[in-house]
Each structure stands twice: as C-alpha cells, then as structure tokens.
PDB file of N, CA and C in Angstrom:
ATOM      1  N   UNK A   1      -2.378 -34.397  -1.566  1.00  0.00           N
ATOM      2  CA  UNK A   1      -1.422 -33.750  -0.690  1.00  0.00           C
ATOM      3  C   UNK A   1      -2.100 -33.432   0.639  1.00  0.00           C
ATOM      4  N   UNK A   2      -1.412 -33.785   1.759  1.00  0.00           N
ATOM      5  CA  UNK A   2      -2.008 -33.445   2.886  1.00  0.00           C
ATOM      6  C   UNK A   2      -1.572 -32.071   3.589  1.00  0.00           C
ATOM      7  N   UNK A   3      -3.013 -31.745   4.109  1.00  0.00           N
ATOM      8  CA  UNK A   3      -2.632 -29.983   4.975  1.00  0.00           C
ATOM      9  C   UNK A   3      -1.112 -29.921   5.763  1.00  0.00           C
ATOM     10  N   UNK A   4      -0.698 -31.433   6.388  1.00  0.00           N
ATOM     11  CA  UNK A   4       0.279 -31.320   7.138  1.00  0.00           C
ATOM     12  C   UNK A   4       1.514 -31.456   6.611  1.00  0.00           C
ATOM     13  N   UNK A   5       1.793 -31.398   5.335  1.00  0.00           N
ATOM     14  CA  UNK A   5       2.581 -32.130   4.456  1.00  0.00           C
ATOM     15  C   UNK A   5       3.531 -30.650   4.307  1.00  0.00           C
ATOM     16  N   UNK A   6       3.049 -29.641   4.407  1.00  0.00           N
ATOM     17  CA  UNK A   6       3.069 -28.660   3.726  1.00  0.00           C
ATOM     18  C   UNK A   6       4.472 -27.690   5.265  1.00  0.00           C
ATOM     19  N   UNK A   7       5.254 -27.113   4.416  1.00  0.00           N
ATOM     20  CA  UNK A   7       6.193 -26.496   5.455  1.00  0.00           C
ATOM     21  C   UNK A   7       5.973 -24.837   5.638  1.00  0.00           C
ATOM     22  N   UNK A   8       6.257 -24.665   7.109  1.00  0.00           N
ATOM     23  CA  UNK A   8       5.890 -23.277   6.447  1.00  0.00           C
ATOM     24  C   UNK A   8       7.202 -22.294   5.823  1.00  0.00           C
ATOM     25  N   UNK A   9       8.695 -23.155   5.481  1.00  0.00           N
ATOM     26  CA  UNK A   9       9.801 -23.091   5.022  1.00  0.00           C
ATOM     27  C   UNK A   9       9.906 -22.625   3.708  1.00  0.00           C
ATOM     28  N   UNK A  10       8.345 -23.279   2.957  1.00  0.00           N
ATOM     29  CA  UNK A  10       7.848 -23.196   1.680  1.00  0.00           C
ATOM     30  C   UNK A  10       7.160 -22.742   1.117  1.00  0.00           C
ATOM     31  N   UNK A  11       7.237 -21.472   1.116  1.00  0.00           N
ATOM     32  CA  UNK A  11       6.340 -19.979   0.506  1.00  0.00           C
ATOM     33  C   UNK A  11       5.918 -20.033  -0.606  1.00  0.00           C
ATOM     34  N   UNK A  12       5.200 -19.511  -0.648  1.00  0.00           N
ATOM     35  CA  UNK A  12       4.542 -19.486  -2.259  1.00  0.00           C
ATOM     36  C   UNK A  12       5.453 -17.843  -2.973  1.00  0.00           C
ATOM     37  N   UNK A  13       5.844 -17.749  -3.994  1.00  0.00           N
ATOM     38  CA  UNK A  13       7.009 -17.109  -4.450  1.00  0.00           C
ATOM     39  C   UNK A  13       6.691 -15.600  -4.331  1.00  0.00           C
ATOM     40  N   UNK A  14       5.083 -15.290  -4.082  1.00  0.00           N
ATOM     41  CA  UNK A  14       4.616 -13.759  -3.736  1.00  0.00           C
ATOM     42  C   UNK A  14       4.896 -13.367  -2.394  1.00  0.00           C
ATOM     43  N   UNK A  15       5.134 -14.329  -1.708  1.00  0.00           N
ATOM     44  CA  UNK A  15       5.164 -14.425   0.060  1.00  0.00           C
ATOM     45  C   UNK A  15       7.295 -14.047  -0.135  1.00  0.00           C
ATOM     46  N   UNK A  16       7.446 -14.455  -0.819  1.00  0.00           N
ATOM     47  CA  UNK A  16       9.103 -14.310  -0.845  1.00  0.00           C
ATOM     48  C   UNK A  16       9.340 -12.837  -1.626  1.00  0.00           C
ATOM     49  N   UNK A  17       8.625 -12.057  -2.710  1.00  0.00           N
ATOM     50  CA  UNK A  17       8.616 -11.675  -3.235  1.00  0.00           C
ATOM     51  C   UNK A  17       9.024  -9.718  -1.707  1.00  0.00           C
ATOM     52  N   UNK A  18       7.748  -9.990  -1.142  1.00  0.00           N
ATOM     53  CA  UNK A  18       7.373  -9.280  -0.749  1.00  0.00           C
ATOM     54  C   UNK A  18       8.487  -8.932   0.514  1.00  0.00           C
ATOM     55  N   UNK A  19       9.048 -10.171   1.136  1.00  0.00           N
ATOM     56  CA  UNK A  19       9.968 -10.154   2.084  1.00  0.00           C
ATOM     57  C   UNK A  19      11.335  -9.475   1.623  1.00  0.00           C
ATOM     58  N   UNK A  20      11.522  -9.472   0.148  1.00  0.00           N
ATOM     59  CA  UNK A  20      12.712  -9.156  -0.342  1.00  0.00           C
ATOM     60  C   UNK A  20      12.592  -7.685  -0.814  1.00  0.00           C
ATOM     61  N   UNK A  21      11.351  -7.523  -1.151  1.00  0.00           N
ATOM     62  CA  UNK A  21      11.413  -5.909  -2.617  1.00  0.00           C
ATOM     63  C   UNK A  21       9.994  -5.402  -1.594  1.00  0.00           C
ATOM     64  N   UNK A  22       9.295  -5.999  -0.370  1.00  0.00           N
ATOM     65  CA  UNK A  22       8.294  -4.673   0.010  1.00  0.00           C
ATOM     66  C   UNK A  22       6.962  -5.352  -0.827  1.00  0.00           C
ATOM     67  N   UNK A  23       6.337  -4.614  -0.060  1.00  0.00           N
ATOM     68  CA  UNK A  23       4.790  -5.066  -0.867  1.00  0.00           C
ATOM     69  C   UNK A  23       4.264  -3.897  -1.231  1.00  0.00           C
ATOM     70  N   UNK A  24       4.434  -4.299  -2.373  1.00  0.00           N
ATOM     71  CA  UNK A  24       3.929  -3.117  -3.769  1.00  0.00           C
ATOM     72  C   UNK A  24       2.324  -2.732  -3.866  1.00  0.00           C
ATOM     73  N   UNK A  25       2.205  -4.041  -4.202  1.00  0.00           N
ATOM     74  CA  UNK A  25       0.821  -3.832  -3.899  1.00  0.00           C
ATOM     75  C   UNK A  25      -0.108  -2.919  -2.773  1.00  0.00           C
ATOM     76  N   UNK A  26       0.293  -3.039  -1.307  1.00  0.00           N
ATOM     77  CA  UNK A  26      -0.191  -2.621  -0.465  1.00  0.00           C
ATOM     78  C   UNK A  26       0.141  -0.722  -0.178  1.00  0.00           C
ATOM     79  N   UNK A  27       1.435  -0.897  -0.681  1.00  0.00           N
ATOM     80  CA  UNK A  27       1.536   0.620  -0.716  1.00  0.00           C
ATOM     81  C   UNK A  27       0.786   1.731  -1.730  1.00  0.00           C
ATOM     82  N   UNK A  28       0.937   0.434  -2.786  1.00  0.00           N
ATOM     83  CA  UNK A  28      -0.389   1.418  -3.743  1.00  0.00           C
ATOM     84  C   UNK A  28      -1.516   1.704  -3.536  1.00  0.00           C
ATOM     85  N   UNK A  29      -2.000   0.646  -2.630  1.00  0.00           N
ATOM     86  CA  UNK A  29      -3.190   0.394  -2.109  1.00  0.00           C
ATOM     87  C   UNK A  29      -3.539   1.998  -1.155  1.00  0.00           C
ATOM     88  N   UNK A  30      -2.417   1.829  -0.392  1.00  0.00           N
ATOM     89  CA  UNK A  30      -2.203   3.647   0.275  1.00  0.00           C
ATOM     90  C   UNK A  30      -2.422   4.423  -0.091  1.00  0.00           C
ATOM     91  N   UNK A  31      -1.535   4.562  -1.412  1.00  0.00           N
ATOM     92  CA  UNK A  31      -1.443   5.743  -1.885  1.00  0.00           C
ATOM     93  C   UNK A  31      -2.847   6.139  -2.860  1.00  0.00           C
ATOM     94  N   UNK A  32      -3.598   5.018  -3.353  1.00  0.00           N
ATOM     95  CA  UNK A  32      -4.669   5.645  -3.793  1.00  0.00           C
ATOM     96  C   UNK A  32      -5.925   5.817  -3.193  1.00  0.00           C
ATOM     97  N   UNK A  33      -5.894   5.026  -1.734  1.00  0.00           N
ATOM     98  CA  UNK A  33      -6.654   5.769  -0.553  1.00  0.00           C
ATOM     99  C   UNK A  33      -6.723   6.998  -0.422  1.00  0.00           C
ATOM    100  N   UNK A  34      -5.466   7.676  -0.250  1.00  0.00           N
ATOM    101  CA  UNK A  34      -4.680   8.842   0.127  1.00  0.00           C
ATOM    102  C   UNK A  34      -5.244   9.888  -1.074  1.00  0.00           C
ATOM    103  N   UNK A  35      -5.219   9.274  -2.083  1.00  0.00           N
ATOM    104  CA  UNK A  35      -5.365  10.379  -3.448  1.00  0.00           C
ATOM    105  C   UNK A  35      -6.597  10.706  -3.888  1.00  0.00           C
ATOM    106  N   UNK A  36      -7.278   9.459  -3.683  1.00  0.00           N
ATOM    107  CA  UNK A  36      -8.798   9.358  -3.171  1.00  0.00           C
ATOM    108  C   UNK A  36      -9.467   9.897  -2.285  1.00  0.00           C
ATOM    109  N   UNK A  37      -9.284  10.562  -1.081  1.00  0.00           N
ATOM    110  CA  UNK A  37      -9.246  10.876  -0.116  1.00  0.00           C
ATOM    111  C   UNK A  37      -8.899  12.456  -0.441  1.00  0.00           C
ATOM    112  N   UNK A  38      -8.124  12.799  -1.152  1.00  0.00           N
ATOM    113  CA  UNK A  38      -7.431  14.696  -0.928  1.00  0.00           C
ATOM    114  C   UNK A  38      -8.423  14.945  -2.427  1.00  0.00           C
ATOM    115  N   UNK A  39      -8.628  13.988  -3.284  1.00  0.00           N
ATOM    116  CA  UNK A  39      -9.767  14.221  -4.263  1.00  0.00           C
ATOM    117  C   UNK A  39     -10.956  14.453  -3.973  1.00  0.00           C
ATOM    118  N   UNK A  40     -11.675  13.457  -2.988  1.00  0.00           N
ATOM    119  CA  UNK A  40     -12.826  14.116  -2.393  1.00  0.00           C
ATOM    120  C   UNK A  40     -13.006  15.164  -1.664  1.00  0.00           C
ATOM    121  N   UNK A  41     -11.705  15.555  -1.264  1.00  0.00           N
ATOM    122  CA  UNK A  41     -12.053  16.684  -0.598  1.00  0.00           C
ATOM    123  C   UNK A  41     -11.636  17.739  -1.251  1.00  0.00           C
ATOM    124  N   UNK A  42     -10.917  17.853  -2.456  1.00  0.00           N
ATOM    125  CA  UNK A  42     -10.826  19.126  -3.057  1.00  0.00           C
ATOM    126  C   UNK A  42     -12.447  19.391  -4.193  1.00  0.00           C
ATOM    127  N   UNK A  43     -12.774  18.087  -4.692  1.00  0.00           N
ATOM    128  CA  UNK A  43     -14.158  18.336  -5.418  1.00  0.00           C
ATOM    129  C   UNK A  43     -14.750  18.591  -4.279  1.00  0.00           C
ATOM    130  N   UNK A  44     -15.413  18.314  -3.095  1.00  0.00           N
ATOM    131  CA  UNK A  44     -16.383  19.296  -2.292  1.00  0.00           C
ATOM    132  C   UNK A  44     -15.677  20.976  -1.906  1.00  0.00           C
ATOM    133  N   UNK A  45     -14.621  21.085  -2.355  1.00  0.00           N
ATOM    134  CA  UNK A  45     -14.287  22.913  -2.222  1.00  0.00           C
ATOM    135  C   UNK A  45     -13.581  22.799  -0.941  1.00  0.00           C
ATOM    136  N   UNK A  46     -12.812  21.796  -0.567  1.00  0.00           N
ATOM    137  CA  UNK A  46     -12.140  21.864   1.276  1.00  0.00           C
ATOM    138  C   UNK A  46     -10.718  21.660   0.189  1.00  0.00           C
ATOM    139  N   UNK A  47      -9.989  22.612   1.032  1.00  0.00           N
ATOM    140  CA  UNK A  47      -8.835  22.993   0.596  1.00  0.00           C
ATOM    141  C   UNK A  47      -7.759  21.820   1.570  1.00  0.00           C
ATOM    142  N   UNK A  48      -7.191  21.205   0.994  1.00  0.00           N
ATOM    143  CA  UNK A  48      -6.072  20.403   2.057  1.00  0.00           C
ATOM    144  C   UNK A  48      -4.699  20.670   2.113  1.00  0.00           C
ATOM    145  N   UNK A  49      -4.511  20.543   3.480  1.00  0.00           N
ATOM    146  CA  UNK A  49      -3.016  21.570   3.970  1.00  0.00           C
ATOM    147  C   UNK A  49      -1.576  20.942   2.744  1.00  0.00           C
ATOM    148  N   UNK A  50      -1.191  22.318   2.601  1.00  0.00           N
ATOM    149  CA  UNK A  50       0.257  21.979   2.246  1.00  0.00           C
ATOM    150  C   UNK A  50       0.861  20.779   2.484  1.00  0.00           C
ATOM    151  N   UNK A  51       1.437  19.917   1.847  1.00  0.00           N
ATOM    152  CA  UNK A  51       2.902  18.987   2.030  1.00  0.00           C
ATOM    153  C   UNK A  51       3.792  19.560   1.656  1.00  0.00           C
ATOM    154  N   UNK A  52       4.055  20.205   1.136  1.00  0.00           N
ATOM    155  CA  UNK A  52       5.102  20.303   0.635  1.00  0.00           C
ATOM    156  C   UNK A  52       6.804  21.339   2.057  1.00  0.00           C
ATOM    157  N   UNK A  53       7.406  20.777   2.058  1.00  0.00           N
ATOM    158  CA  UNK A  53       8.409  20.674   3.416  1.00  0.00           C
ATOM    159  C   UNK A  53       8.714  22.228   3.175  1.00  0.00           C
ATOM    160  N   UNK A  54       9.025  22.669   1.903  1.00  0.00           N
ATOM    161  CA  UNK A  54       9.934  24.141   1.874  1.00  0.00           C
ATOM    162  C   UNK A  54       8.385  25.211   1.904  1.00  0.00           C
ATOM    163  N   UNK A  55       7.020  25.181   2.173  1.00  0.00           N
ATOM    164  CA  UNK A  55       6.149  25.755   1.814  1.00  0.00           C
ATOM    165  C   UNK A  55       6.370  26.753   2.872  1.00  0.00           C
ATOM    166  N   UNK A  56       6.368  28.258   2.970  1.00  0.00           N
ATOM    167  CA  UNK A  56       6.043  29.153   3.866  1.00  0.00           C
ATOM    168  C   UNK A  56       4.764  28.980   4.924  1.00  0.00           C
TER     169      UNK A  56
END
C-alpha cells in the first residue's frame, strides 16, 4: 500500500470515535493530573482552596 494511497476521508475508527463522543481518554488524562496534583499537595500539609460553588 502506498503512503499516497491513503485518504485523509479515511480515519482510523478512534479518530471518528473521538469527533463524535469527545476524547475520553484525554480528559482523564486531566483529571488525574489534577488529582495528582491536589494529592501532592495535601500529603505535604498545603491546604487547597475550596471548589465547591455554595462554600462560604
């Protein structure tokens, strides 16, 4: 099969996947940055601000 043969019409079904339902993957990828991230800083004793919207 040649490199030029190839369309770019013709996705590979994860490339379609992602256009339709979001990329899952990458947001998880976030979110356990994120969780990773408020973890290290609560095991060193640093307190991290509220989220929560109704908090006083």
């Amino acid at each position: 099969m040649k490199p030029d043969s190839t369309r770019t019409e013709e996705l590979p079904i994860y490339e379609s996947l992602i256009r339709e339902r979001g990329d899952v993957v990458e947001e998880a990828r976030v979110v356990a940055e994120e969780t990773q991230h408020q973890m290290s800083l609560a095991l060193s004793g640093v307190a991290p601000a509220s989220q929560e919207t109704g908090a006083p």
